[in-house]
Protein backbone atom coordinates (compact mmCIF):
# COMPACT_ATOMS: atom_id res chain seq x y z
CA UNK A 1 64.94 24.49 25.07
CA UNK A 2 61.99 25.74 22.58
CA UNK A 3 58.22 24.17 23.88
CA UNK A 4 56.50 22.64 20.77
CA UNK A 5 53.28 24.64 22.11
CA UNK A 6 50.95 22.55 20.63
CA UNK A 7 48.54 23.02 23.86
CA UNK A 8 48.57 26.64 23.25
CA UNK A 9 48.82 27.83 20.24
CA UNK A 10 45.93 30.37 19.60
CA UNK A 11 44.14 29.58 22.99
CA UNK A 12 42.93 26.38 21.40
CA UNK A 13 43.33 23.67 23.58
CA UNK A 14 41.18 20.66 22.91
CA UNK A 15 39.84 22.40 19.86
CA UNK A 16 42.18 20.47 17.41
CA UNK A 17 42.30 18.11 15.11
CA UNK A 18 45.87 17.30 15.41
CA UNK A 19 48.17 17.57 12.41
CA UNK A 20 49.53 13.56 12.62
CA UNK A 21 47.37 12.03 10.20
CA UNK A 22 47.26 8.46 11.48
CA UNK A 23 47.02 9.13 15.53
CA UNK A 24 47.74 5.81 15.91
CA UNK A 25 49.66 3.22 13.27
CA UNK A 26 50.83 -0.56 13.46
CA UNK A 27 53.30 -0.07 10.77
CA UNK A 28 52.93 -0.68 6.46
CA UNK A 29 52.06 -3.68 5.05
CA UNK A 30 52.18 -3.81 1.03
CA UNK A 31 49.30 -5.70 -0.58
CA UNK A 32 50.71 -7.29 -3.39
CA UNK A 33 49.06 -10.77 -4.57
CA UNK A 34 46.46 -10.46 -7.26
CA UNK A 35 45.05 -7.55 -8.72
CA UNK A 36 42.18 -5.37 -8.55
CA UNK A 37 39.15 -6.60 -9.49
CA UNK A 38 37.59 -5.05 -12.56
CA UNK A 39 34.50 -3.14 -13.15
CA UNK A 40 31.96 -5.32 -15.35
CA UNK A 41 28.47 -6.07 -15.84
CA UNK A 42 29.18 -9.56 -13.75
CA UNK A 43 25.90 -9.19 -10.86
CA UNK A 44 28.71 -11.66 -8.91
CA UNK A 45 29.40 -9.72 -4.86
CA UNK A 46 32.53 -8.46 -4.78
CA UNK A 47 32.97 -7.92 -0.62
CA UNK A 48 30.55 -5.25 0.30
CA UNK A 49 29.72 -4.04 -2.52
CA UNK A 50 26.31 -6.16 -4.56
CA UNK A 51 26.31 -6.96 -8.22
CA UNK A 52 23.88 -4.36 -8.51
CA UNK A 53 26.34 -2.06 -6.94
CA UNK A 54 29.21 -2.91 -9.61
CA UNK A 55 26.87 -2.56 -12.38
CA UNK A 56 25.43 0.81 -11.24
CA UNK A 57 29.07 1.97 -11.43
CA UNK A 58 29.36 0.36 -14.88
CA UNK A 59 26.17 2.42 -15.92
CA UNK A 60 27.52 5.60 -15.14
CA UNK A 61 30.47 5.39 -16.01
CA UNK A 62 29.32 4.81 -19.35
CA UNK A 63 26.81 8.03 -18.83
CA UNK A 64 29.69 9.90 -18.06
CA UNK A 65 31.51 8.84 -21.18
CA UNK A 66 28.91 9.11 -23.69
CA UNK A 67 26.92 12.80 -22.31
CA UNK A 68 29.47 14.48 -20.49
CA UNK A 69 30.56 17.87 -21.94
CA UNK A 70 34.30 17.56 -21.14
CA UNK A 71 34.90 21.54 -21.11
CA UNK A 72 38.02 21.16 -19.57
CA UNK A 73 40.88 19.28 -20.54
CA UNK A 74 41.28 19.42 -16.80
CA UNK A 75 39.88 16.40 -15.95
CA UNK A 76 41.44 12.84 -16.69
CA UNK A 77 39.96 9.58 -15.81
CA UNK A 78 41.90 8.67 -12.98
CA UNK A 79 40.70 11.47 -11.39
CA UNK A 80 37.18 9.72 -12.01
CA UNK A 81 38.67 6.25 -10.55
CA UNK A 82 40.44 8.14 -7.24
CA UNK A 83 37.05 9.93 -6.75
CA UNK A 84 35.43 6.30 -6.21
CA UNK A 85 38.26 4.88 -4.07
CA UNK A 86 38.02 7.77 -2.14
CA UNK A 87 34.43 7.77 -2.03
CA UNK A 88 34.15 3.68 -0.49
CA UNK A 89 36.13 4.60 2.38
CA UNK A 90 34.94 8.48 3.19
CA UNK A 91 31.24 6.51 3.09
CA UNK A 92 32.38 4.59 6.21
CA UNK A 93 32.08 8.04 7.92
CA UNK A 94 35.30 6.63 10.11
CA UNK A 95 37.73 10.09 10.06
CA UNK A 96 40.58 7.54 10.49
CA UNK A 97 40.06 5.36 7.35
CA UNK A 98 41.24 6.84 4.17
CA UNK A 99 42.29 6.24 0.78
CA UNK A 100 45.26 7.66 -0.25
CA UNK A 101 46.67 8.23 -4.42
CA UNK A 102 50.39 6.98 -4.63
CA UNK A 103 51.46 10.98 -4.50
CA UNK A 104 49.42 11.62 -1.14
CA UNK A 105 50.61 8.39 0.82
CA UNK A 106 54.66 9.16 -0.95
CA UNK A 107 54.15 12.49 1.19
CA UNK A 108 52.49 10.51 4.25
CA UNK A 109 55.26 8.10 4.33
CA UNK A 110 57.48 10.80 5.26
CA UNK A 111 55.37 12.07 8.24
CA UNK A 112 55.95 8.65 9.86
CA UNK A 113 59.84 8.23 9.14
CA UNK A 114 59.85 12.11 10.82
CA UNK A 115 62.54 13.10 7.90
CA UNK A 116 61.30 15.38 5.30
CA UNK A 117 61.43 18.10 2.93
CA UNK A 118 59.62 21.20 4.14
CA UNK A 119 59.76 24.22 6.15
CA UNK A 120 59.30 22.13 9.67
CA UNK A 121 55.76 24.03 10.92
CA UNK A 122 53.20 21.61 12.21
CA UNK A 123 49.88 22.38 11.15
CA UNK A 124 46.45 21.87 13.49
CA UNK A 125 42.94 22.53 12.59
CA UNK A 126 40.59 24.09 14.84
CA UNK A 127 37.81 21.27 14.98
CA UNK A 128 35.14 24.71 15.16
CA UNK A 129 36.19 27.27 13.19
CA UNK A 130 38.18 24.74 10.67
CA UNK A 131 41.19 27.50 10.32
CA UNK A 132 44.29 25.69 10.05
CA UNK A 133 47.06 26.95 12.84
CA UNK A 134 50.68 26.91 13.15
CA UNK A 135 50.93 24.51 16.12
CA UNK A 136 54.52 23.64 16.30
CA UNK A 137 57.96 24.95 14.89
CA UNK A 138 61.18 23.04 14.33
CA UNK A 139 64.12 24.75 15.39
CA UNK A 140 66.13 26.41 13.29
CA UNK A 141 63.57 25.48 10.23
CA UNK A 142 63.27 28.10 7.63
CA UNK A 143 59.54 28.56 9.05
CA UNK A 144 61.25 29.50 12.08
CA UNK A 145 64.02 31.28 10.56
CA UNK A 146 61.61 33.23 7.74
CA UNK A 147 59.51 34.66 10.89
CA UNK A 148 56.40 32.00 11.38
CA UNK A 149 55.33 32.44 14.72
CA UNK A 150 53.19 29.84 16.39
CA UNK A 151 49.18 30.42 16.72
CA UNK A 152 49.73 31.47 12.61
CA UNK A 153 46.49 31.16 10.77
CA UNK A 154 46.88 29.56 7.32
CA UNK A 155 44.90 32.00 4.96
CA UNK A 156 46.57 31.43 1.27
CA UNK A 157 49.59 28.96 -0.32
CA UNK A 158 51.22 30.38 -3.12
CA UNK A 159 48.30 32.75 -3.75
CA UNK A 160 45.58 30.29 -3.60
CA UNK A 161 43.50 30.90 -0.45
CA UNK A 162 43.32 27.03 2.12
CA UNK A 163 39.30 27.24 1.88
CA UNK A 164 38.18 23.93 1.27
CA UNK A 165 40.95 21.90 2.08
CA UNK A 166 41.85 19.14 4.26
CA UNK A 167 44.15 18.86 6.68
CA UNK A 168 46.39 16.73 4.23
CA UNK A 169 45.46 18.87 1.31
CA UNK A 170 47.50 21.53 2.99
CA UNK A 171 50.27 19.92 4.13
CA UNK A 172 50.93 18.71 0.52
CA UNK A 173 51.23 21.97 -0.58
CA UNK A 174 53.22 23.33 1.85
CA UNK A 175 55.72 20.68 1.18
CA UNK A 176 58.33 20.60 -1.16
CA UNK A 177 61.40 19.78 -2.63
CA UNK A 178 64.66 21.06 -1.06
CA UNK A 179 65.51 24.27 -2.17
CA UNK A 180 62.06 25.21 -3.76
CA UNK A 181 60.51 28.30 -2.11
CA UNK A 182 56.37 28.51 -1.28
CA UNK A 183 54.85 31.65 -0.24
CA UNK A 184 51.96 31.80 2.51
CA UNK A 185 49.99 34.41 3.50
CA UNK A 186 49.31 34.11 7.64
CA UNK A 187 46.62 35.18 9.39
CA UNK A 188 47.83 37.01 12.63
CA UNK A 189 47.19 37.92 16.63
CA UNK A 190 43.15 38.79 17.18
CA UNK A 191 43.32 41.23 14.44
CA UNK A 192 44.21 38.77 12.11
CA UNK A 193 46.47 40.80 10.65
CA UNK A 194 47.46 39.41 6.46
CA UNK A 195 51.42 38.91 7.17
CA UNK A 196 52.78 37.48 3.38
CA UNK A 197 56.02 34.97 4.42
CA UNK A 198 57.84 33.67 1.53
CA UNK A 199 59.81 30.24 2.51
CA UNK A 200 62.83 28.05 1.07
CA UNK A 201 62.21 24.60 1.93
CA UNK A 202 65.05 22.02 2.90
CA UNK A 203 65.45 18.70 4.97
CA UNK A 204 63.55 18.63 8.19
CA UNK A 205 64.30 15.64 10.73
CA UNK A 206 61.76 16.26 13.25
CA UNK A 207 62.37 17.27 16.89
CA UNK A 208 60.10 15.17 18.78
CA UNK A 209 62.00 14.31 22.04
CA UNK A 210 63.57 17.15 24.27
CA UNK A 211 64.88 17.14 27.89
CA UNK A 212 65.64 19.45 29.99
CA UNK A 213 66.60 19.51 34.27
CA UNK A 214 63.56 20.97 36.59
CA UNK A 215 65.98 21.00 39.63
CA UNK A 216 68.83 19.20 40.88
CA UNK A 217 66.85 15.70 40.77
CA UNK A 218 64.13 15.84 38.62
CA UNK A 219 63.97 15.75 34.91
CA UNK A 220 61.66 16.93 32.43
CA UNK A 221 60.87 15.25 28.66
CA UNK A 222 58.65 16.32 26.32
CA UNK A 223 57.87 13.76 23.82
CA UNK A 224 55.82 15.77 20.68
CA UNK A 225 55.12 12.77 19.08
CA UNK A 226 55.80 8.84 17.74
CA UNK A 227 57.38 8.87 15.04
CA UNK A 228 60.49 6.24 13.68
CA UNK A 229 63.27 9.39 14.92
CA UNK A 230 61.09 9.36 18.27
CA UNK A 231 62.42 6.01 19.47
CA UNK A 232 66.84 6.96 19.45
CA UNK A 233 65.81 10.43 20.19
CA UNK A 234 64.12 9.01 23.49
CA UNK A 235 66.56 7.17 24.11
CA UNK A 236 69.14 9.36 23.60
CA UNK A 237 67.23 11.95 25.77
CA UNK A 238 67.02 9.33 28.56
CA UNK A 239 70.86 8.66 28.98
CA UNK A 240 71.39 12.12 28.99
CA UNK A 241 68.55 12.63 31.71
CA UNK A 242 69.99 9.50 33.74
CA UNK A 243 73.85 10.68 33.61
CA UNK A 244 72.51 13.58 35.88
CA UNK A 245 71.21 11.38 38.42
CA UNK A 246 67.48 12.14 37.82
CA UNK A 247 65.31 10.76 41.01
CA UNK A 248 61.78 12.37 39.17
CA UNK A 249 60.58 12.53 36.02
CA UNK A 250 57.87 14.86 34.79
CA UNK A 251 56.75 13.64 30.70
CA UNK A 252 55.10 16.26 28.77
CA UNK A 253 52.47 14.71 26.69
CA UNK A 254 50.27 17.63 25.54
CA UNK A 255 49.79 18.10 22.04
CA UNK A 256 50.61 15.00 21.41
CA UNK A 257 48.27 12.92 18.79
CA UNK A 258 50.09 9.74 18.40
CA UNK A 259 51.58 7.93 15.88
CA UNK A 260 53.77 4.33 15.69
CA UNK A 261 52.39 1.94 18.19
CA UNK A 262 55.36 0.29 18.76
CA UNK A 263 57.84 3.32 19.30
CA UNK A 264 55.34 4.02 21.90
CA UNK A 265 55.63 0.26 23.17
CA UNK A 266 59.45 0.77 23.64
CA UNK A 267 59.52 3.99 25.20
CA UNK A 268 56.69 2.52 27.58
CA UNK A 269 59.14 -0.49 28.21
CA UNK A 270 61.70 1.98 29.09
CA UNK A 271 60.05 3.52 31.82
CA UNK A 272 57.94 0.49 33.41
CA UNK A 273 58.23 -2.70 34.95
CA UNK A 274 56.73 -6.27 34.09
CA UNK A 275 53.30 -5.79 32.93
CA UNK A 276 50.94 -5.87 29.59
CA UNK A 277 51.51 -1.81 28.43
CA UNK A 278 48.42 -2.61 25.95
CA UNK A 279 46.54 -5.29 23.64
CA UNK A 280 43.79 -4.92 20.88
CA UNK A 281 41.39 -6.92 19.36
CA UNK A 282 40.29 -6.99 15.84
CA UNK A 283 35.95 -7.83 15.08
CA UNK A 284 36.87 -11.20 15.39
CA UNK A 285 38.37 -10.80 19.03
CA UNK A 286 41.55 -11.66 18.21
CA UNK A 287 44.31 -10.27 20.86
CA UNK A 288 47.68 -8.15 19.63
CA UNK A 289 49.87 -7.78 23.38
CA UNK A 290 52.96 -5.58 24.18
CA UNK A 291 54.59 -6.41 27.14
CA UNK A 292 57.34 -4.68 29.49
CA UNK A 293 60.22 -6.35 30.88
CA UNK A 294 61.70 -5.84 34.76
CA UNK A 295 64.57 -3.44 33.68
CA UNK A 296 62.76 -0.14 34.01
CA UNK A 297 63.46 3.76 34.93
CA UNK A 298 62.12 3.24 38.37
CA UNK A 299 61.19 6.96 39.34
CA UNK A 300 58.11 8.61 40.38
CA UNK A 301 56.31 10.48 37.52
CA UNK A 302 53.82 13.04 36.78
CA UNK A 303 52.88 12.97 33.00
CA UNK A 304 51.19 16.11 31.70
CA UNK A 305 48.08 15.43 29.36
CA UNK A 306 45.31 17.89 27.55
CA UNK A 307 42.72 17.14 24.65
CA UNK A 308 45.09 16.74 21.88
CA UNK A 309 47.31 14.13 23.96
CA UNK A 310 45.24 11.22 21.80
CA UNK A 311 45.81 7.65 20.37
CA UNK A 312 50.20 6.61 21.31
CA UNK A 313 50.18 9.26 23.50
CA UNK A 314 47.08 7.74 25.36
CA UNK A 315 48.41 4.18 25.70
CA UNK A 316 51.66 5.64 27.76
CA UNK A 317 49.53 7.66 29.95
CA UNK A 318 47.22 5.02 30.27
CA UNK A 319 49.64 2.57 31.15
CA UNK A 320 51.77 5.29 33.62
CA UNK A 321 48.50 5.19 35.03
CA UNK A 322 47.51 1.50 35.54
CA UNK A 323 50.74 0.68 36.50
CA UNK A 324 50.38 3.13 39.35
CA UNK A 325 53.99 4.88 38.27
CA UNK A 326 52.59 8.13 37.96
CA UNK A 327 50.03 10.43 38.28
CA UNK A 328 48.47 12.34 35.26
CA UNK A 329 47.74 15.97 35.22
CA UNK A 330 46.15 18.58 32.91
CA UNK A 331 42.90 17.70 31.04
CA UNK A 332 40.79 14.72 29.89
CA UNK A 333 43.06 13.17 26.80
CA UNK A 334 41.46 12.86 23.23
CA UNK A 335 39.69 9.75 23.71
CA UNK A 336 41.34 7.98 20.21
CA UNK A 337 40.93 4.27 21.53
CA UNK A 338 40.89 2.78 17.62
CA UNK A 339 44.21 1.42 15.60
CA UNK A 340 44.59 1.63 12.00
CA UNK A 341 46.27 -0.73 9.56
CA UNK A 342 48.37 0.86 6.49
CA UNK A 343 48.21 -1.29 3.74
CA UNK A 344 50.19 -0.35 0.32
CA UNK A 345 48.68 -1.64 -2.98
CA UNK A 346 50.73 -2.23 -6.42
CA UNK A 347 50.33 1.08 -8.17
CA UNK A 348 51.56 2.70 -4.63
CA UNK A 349 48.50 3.99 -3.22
CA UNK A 350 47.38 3.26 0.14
CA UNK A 351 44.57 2.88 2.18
CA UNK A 352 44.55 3.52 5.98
CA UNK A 353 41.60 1.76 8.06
CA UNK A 354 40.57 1.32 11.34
CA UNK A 355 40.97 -2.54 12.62
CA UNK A 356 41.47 -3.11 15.97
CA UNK A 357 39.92 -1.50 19.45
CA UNK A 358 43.10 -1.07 22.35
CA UNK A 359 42.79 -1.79 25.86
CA UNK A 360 45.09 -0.46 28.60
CA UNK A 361 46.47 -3.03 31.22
CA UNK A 362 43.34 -2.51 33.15
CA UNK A 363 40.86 -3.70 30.31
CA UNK A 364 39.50 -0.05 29.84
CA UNK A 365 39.03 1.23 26.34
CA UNK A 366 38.88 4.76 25.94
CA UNK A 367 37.35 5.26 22.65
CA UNK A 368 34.87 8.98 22.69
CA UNK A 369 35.70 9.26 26.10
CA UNK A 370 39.33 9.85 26.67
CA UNK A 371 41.52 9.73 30.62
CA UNK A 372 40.56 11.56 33.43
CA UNK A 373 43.88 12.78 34.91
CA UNK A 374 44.18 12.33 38.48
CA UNK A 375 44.68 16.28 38.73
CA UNK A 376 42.59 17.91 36.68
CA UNK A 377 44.23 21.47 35.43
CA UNK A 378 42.79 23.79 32.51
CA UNK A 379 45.62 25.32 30.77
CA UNK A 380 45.75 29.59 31.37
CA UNK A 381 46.39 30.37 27.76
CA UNK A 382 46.41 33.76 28.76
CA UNK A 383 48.51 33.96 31.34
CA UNK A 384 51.06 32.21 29.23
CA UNK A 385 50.67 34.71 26.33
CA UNK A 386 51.64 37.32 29.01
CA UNK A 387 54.65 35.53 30.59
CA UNK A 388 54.76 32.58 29.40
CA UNK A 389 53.56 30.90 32.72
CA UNK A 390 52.75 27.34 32.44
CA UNK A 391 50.24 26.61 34.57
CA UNK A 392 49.87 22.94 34.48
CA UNK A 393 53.40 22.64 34.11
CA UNK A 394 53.85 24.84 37.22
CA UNK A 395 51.19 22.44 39.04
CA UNK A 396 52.79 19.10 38.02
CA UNK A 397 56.36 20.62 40.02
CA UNK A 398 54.32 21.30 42.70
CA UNK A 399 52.72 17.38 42.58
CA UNK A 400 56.50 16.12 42.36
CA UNK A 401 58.09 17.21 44.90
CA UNK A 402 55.61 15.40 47.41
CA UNK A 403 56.03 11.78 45.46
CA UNK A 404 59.33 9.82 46.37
C-alpha cells in the first residue's frame, strides 16, 4: 500500500497550505434568476457597494478607455471585468472566498468529483517559504511513472518559472488534456538539485481511501481526502476491512484538508452511533444539522491528526472525539472551523464564500485554533527519511492495543 505522505513531504508538517482548494464545501448551487447588474452612473446602492462606489468604477473605466496606451494587444476587456470580480472578493481578505472565471472553476469542478485529466501529483505550498511541493502521488500516474518523487519543489512549467503564482494558478497549468505532455523542472533533496521531468497526462480518478491490516484484529484506513470518489471508496474499503473481522480501527487523517461536507457526514455515520456529527450557523444564526443513526462500526479507534488535517477532516475527528469513540493522536489539527458556499453564475463562473461557522457535537468551534489530540506526537521527519519509521503511526499501535 503507497502512504499519500502528505505529513511529510519535505519535513513540512504544519507548514502547508494544503492543495484542496475549498477545505470545506456544502456542494454547487447555480445562480441563475436575473442578471448582473450593470455599471452606470445611477448613485442607487447596489449591496455593499455605494453609488459613489459604482460611479467611481464608471469613471475609470472611462479613464482607462480614453488615456490608456494599449501597447499590447495582450490585454482584452474581460480581463479588465475579471480583475474587478476578483478584486470584491480578494478585498474581504477571507483566503476561502474567491472568485473564479468559467475556465478556473471548469478545472475546480474536477478537484471535487476526484476524476480528472492530469498527471495525479498533489501540490502543497509551504505557508513560509511559498515553494510549491509535491505532497502526494497517485499510483501508477504518469507523475509517478515519469519519476516525480514526493517532497518535489515546483521551480518551472513548460519553461516558465511558478514565481508569482497561486496555488490554483499552478495547478491549472499542470493540468491538461489526455494525452498532452507538460514539462516541469523540480527542485530536488537539500541541494535542490534542477531535475527537468517531461509528463503525458491522462485520466486520474483519485485514490483517496486505502486500507490495509495492522495485525490479526485491527485495521488501518487512510482517508486523503473528501471528495465525491471518497464516499464508495470508503465504503468499499470498510467491507473489505469488516470481512476480516476487524475488532480496532486506526484512521489516518494527516494531510488531510477537507473537502465535501457531506461525504464526510456519511463516512462519520458509518463509524458512530446516534448523535449530532456537526451543525453550522449562518450570521443570522440559522442551524444546518447532520445526524448519525444507531447502526455503526462499533470498534475502538485511534485517529491520527497533524496541522494539515483541517476543515472535513476536522469535523470526523472532532466528532470521534466528542462521541468518546476514539482517541486522537499526532498534532493540533488546522483549526479551519468556516464552510463555504459554491455558487455558479450564468456565464459559468463561480464564486466560493465563506457562510456558515461549524460546531462539533459538543458546541466547540475550532476556527484559528484547531484540536488538541489527546496524545500529542510531533512527527520525526527524519527518522522517516532514513527508514521510513512512522512515529506517530508507531505510537497510535502502541495506544490500540490497550483500548477494547
Amino acid at each position: 500500500m503507497k502512504r499519500h505522505l502528505g505529513f511529510t513531504a519535505g519535513l513540512i508538517s504544519g507548514l502547508l497550505a494544503a492543495c484542496l482548494v475549498l477545505g470545506m464545501y456544502a456542494g454547487i448551487r447555480s445562480l441563475n434568476g436575473g442578471s448582473a447588474a450593470g455599471i452606470g452612473g445611477s448613485q442607487a446602492s447596489y449591496g455593499v457597494l455605494s453609488g459613489n462606489v459604482i460611479q467611481k468604477i464608471n469613471y475609470l473605466n472611462d479613464l482607462i478607455d480614453e488615456r490608456y496606451l494599449k501597447y499590447s494587444d495582450d490585454l482584452k476587456s474581460t480581463d479588465i471585468s475579471e480583475g474587478i470580480y476578483k478584486g470584491m472578493f480578494e478585498s474581504l481578505g477571507d483566503q476561502f472566498s474567491e472568485y473564479y472565471t468559467a475556465e478556473e472553476f471548469a478545472a475546480l469542478q474536477a478537484s471535487f468529483s476526484g476524476s480528472f485529466e492530469g498527471i495525479g501529483a498533489g501540490i502543497s505550498q509551504n505557508k513560509v517559504t511559498n515553494e510549491f511541493i509535491v505532497s502526494t502521488l497517485t499510483e501508477n500516474s504518469p507523475a509517478e511513472k515519469a519519476g516525480v518523487q514526493i517532497g518535489d519543489i515546483f521551480s518551472k512549467v513548460d519553461g516558465k518559472s511558478v514565481d508569482g503564482y497561486s496555488l490554483e494558478e499552478l495547478v491549472s497549468h499542470v493540468r491538461g488534456e489526455k494525452g498532452s505532455k507538460v514539462e516541469i523542472e523540480f527542485l530536488r533533496g537539500e541541494d535542490k538539485e534542477p531535475v527537468t521531468i517531461e509528463i503525458t497526462r491522462d485520466s486520474i480518478e483519485s485514490k483517496t481511501v486505502s486500507v490495509d491490516m495492522i495485525d490479526d484484529d485491527t485495521g488501518y484506513m487512510i482517508i486523503a481526502a473528501f471528495e465525491n470518489v471518497t464516499e464508495s471508496q470508503f465504503d468499499k474499503g470498510l467491507e473489505e476491512l469488516k470481512s476480516k473481522k476487524i475488532k480496532k480501527l486506526i484512521l489516518d487523517l494527516r494531510g488531510n484538508s477537507g473537502g465535501n461536507v457531506d461525504v464526510c457526514a456519511h463516512i462519520a455515520d458509518k463509524l458512530l452511533p446516534t448523535g449530532t456529527i456537526v451543525y453550522t450557523k449562518n450570521k443570522d444564526g440559522k442551524e444546518n444539522r447532520w445526524s448519525s443513526d444507531a447502526s455503526c462500526l462499533g470498534v475502538p479507534m485511534v485517529v491520527l491528526v497533524d496541522g494539515n488535517s483541517a476543515s472535513a477532516s476536522e469535523i470526523l475527528a472532532g466528532a470521534i472525539k466528542d462521541f468518546g469513540a476514539g482517541k486522537l493522536v499526532g498534532t493540533t489539527t488546522y483549526g479551519k472551523g468556516i464552510v463555504q458556499d459554491v455558487l455558479q453564475l450564468k456565464d459559468g463562473s463561480a464564486v466560493k464564500i465563506t457562510t456558515r461557522k461549524y460546531y462539533s457535537p459538543s458546541g466547540n468551534n475550532i476556527q484559528g485554533t484547531g484540536i488538541e489530540p489527546d496524545v500529542v506526537v510531533e512527527f520525526d521527519a527524519d527518522r522517516y527519511i532514513e527508514d521510513h519509521y512512522d512515529n506517530q503511526l508507531e505510537k497510535a499501535k502502541e495506544i490500540i492495543k490497550g483500548m477494547n
